[in-house]
N, C-alpha and C. Protein backbone atom coordinates (compact mmCIF):
# COMPACT_ATOMS: atom_id res chain seq x y z
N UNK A 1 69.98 -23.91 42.51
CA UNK A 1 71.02 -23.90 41.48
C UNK A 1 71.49 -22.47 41.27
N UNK A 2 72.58 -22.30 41.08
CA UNK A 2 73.30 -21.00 40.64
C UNK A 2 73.25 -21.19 39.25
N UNK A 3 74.08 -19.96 39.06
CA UNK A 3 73.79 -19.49 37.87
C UNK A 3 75.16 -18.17 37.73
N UNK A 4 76.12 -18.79 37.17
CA UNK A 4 77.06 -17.74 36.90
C UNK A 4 77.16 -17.12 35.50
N UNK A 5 77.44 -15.69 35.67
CA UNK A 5 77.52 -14.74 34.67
C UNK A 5 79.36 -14.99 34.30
N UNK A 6 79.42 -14.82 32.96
CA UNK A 6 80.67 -14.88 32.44
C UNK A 6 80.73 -13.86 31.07
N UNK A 7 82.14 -13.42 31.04
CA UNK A 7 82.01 -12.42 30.25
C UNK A 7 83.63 -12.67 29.42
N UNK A 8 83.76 -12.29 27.89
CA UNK A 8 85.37 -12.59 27.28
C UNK A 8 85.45 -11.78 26.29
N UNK A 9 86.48 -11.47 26.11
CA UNK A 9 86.55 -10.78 24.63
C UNK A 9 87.10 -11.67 23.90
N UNK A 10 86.80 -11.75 22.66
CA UNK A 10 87.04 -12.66 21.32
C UNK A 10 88.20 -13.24 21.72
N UNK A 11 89.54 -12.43 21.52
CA UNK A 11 90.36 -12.82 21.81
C UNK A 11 91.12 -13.53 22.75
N UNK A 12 90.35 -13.75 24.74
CA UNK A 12 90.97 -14.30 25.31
C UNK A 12 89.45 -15.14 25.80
N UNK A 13 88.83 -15.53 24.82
CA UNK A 13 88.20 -16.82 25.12
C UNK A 13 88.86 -18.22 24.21
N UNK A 14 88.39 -19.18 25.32
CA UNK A 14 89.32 -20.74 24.89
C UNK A 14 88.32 -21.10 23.90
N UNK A 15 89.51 -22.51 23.10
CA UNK A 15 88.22 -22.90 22.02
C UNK A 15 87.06 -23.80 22.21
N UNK A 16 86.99 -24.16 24.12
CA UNK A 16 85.90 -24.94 24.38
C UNK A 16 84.85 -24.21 25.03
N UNK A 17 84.94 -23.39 25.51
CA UNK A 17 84.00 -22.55 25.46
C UNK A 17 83.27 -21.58 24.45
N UNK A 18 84.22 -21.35 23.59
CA UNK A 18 83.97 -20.94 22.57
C UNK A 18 82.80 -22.13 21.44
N UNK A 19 83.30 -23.05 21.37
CA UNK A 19 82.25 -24.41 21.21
C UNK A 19 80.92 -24.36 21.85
N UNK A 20 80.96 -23.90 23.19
CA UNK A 20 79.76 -24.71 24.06
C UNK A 20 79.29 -23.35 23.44
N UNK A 21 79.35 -22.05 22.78
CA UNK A 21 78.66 -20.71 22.74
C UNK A 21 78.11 -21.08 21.31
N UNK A 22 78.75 -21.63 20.49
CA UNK A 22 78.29 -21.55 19.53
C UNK A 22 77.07 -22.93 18.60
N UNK A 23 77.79 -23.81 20.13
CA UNK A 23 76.66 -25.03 19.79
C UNK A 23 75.56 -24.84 20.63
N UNK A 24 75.27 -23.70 21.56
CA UNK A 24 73.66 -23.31 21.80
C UNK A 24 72.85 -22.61 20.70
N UNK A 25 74.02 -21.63 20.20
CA UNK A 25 73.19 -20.85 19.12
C UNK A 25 73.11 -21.95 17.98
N UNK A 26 73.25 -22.64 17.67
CA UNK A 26 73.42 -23.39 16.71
C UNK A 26 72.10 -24.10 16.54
N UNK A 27 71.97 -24.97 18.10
CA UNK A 27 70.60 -25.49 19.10
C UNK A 27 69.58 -24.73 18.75
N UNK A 28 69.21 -23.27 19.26
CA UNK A 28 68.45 -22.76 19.02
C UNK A 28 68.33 -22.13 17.89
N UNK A 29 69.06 -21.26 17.02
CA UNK A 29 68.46 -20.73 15.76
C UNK A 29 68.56 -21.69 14.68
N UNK A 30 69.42 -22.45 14.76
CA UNK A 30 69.85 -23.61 13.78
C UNK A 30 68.62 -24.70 13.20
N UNK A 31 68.97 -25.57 14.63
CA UNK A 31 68.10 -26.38 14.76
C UNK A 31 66.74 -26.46 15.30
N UNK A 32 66.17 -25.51 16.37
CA UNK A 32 64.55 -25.60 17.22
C UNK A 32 64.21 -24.71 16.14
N UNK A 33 64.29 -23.59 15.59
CA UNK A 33 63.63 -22.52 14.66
C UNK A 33 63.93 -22.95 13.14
N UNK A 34 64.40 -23.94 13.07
CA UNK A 34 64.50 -24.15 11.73
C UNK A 34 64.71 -23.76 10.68
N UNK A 35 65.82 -23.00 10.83
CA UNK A 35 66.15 -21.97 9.89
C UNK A 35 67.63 -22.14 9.80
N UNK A 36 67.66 -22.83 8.40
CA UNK A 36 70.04 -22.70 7.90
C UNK A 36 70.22 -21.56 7.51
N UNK A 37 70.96 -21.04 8.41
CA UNK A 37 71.96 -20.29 7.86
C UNK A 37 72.96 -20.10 8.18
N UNK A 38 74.17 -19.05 7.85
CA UNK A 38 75.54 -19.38 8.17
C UNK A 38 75.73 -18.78 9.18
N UNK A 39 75.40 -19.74 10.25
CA UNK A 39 75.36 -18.95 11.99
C UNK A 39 77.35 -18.58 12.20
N UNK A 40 78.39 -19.07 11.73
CA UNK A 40 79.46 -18.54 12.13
C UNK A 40 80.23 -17.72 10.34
N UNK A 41 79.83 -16.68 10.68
CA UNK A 41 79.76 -15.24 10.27
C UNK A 41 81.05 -13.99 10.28
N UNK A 42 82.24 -14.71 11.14
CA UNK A 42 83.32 -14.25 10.91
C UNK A 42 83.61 -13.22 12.17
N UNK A 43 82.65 -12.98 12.78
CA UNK A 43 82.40 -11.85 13.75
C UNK A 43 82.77 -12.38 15.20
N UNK A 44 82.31 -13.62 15.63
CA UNK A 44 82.72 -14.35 16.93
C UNK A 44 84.37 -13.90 17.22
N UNK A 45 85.75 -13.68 16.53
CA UNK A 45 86.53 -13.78 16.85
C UNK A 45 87.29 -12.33 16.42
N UNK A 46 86.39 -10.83 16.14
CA UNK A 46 87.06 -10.35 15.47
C UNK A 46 87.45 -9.15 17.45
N UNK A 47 88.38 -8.33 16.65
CA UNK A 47 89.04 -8.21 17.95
C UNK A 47 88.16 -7.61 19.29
N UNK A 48 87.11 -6.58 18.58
CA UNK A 48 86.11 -5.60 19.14
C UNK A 48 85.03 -6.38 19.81
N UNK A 49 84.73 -8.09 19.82
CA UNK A 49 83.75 -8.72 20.03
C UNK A 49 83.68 -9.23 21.38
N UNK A 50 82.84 -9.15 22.05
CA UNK A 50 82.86 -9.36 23.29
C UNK A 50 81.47 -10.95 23.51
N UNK A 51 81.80 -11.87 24.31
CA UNK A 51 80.79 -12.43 24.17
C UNK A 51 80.38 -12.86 26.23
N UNK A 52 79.13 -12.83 26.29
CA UNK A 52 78.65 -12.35 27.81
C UNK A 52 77.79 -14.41 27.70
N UNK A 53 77.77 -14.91 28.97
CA UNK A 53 77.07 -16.17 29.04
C UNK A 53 77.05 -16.51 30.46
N UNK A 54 75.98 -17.07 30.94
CA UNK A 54 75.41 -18.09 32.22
C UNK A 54 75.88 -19.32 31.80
N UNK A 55 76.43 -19.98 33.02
CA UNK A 55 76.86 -21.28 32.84
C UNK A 55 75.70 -21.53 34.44
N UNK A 56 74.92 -23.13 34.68
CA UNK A 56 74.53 -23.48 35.55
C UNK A 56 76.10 -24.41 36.79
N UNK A 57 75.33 -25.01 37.40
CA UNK A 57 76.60 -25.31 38.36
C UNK A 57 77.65 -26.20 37.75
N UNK A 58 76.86 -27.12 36.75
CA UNK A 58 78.06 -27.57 35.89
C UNK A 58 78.38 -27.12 34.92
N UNK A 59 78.84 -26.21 34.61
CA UNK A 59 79.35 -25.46 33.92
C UNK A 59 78.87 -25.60 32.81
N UNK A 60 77.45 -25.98 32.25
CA UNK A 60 77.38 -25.70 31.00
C UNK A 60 76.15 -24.28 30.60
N UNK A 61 76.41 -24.08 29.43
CA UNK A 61 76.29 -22.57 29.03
C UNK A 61 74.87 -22.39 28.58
N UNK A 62 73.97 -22.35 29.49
CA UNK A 62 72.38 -22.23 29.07
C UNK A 62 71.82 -20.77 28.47
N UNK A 63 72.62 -19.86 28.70
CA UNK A 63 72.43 -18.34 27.74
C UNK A 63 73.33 -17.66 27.71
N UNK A 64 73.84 -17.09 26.12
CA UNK A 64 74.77 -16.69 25.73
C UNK A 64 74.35 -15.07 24.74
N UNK A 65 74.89 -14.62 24.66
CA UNK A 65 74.80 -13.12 23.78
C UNK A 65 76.05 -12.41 23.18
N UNK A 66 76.11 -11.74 22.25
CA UNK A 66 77.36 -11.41 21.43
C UNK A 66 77.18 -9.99 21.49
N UNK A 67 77.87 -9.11 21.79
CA UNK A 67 78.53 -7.49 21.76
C UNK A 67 79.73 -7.51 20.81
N UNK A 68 79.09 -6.42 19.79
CA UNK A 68 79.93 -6.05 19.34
C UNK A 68 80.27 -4.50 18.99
N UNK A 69 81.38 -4.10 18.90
CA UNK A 69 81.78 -2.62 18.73
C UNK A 69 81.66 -2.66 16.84
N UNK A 70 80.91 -1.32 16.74
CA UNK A 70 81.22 -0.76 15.27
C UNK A 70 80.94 0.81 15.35
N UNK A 71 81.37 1.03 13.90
CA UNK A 71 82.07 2.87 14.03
C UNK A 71 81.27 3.10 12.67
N UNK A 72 79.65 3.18 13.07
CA UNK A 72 78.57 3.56 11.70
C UNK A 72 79.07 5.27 11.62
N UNK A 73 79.30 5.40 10.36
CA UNK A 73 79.78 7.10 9.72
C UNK A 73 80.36 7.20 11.12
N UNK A 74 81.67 6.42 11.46
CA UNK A 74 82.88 7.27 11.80
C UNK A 74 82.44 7.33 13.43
N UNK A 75 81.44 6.88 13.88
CA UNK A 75 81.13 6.96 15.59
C UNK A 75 80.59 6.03 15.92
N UNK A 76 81.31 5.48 17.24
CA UNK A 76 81.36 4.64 17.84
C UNK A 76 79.90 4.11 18.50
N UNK A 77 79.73 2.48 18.76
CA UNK A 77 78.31 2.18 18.29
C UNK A 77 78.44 0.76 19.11
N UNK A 78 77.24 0.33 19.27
CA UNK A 78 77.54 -1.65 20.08
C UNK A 78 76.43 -1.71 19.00
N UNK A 79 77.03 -3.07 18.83
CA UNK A 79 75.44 -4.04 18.49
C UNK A 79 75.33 -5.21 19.25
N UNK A 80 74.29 -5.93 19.37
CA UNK A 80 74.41 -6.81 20.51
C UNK A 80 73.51 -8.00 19.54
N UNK A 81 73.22 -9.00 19.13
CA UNK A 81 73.05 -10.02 19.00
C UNK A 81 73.25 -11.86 19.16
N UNK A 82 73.27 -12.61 18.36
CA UNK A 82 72.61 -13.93 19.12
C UNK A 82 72.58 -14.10 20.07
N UNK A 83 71.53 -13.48 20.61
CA UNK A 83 70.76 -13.59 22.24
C UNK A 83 69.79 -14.95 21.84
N UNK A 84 70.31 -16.00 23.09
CA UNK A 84 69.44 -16.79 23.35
C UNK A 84 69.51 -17.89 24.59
N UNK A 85 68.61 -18.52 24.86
CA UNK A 85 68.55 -19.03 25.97
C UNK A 85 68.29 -20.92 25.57
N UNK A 86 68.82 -21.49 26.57
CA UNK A 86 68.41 -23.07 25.86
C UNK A 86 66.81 -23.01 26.80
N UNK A 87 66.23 -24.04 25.73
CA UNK A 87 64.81 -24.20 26.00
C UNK A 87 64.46 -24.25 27.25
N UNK A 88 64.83 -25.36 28.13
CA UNK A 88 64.65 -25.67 29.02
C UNK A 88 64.63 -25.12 29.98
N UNK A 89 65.47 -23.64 29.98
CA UNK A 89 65.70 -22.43 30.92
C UNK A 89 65.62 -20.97 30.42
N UNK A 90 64.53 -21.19 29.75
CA UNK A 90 64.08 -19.59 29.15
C UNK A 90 62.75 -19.43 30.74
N UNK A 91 62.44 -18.21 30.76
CA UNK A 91 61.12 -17.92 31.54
C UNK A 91 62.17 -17.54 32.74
N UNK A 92 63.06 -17.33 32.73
CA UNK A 92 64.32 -17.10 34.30
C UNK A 92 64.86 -15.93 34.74
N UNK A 93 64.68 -15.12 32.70
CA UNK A 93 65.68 -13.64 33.28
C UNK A 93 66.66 -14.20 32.91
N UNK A 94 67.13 -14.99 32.22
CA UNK A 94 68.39 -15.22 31.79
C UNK A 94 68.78 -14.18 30.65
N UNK A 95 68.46 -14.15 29.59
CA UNK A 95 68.25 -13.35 28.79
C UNK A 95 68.75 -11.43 29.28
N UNK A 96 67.41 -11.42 30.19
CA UNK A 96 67.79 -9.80 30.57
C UNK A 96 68.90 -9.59 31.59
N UNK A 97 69.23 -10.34 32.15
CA UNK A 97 70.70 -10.32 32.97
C UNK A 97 71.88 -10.57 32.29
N UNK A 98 71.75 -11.40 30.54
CA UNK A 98 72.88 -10.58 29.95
C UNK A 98 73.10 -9.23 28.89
N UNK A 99 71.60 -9.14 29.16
CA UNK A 99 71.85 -7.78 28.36
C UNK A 99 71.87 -6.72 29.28
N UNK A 100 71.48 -6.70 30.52
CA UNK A 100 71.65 -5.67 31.80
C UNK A 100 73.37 -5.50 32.00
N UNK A 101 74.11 -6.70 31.81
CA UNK A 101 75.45 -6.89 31.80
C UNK A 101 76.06 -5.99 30.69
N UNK A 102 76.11 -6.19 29.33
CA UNK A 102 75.99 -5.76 28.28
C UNK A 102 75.29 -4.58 28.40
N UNK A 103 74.06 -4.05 28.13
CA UNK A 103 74.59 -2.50 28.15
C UNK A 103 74.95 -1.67 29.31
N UNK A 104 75.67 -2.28 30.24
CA UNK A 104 76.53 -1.76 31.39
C UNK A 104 77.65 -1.39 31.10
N UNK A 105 78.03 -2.12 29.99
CA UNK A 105 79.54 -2.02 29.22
C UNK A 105 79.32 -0.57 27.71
N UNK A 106 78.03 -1.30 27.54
CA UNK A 106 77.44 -0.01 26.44
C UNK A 106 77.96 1.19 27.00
N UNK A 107 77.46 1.51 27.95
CA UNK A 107 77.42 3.13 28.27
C UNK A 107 76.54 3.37 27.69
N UNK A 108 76.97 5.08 27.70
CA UNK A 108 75.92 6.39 26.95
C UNK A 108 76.10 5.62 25.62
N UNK A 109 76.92 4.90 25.03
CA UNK A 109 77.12 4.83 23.77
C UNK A 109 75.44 4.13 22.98
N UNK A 110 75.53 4.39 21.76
CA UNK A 110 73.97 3.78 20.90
C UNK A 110 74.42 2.64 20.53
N UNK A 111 73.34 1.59 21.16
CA UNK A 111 73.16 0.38 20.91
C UNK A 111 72.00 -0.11 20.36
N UNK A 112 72.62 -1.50 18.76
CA UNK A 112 71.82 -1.52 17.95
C UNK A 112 71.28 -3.01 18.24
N UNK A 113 69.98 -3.53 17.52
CA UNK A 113 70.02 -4.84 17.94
C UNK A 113 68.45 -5.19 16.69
N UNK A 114 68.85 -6.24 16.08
CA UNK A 114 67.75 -6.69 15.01
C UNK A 114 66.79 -7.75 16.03
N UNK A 115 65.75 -7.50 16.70
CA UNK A 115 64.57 -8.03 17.41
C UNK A 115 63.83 -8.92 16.61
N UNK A 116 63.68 -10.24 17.42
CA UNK A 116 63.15 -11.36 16.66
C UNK A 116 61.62 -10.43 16.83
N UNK A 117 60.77 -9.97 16.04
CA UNK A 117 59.26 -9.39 16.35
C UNK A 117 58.91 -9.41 17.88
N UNK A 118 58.44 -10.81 17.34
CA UNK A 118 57.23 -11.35 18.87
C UNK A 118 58.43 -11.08 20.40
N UNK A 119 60.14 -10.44 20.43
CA UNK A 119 60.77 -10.09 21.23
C UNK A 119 60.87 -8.60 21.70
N UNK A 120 60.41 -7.67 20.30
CA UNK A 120 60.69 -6.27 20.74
C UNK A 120 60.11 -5.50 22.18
N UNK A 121 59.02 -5.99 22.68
CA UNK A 121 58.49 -5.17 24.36
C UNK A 121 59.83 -5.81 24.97
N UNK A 122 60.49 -6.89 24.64
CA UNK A 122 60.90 -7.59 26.10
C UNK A 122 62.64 -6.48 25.87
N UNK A 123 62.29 -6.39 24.57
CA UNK A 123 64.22 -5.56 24.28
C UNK A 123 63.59 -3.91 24.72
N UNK A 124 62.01 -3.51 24.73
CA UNK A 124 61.69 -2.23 24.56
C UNK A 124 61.82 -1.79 26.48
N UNK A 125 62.08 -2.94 27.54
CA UNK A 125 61.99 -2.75 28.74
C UNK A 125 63.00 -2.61 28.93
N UNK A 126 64.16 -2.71 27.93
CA UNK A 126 65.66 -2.43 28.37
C UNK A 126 66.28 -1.07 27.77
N UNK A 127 65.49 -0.30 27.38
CA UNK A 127 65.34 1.12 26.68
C UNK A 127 65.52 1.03 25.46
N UNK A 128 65.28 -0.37 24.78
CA UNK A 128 65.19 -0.27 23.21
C UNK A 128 64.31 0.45 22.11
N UNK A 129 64.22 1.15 21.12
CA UNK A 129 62.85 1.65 20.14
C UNK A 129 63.18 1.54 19.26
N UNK A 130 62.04 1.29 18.34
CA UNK A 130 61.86 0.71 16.69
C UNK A 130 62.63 1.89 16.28
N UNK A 131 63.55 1.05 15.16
CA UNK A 131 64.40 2.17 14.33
C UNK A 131 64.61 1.51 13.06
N UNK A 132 62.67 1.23 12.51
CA UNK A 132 62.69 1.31 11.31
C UNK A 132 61.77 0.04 10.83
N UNK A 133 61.51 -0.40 9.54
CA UNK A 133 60.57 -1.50 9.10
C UNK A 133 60.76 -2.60 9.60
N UNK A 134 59.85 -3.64 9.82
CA UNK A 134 60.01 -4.81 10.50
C UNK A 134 60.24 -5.67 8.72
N UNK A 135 61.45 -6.62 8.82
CA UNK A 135 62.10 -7.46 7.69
C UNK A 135 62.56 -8.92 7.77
N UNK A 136 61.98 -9.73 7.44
CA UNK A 136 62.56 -11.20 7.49
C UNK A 136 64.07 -11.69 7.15
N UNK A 137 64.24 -12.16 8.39
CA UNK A 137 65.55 -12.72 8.48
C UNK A 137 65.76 -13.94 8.28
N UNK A 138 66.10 -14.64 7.12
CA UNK A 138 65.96 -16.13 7.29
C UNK A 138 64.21 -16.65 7.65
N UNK A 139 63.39 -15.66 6.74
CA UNK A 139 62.29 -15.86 7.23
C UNK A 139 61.45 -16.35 8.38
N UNK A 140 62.25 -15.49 8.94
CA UNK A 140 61.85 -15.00 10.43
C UNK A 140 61.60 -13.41 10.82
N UNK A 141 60.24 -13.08 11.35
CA UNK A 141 60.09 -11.55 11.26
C UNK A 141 61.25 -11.02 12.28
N UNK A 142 61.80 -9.88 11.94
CA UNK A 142 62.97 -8.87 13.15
C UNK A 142 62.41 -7.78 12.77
N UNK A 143 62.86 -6.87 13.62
CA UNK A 143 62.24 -5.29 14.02
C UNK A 143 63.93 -4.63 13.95
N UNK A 144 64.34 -3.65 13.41
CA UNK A 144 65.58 -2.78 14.18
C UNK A 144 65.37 -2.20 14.98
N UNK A 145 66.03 -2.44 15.82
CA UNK A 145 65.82 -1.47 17.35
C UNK A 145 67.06 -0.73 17.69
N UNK A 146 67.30 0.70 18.62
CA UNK A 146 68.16 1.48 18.83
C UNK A 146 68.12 1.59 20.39
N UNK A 147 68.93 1.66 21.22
CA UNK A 147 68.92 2.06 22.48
C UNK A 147 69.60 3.35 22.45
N UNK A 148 69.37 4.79 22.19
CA UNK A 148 70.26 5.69 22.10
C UNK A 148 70.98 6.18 23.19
């Protein structure tokens, strides 16, 4: 089976793909982790947002991740979040082949990213480091992490 990489900015992704991105994250943080909250956040469509995903041969979208541009005190910055993979195809490298994608686009630039805990070695092999207290998210432990 293949496994294609796909990549859009907010703006010139369709609204069915845009669907299939947001009903994985939905799948996984929503529903398997059990945790409500307001997974669409206003950010999926704003202009700076980039969103990176594997589709298998039929085109549906087994890992997806969100880039986004921000300008903390005035300089330019990525953050990269809802990283996730559907169950059934985690253990693949799916995951680190879209963030290898993603901070390819980073550059030199500092990239930020809130680490589910029990995830930070796997974000710390992609040159990530703790940048600061570990804090529950939807009571779920996260770490801040920095790629400078």
């Amino acid at each position: 089976m293949t496994v294609a990489l796909r990549r859009s900015w907010a703006k010139d992704l369709d609204a069915a793909t845009l669907y299939e991105l947001l009903k994985l994250r939905v799948e996984v943080f929503v529903v398997e982790q059990a945790t409500p909250y307001p997974e669409l956040d206003g950010r999926d469509l704003l202009r700076e947002t980039r969103h990176f995903w594997l589709e298998n041969d039929e085109g549906e979208v087994i890992s997806t991740l969100r880039l986004m541009e921000e300008y903390p005190a005035g300089q330019k910055a990525f953050r990269i979040g809802r990283v996730c993979t559907k169950r059934g195809d985690r253990g693949q490298g799916h995951a680190a082949r879209l963030l290898q994608a993603a901070l390819a686009e980073v550059g030199d630039y500092p990239c930020h990213i809130n680490a589910q805990t029990y995830l930070a070695d796997m974000y710390g092999g992609h040159g990530f480091v703790r940048d600061g207290d570990e804090f529950l998210d939807d009571g779920i432990p996260h770490v801040p992490m920095v790629k400078p």
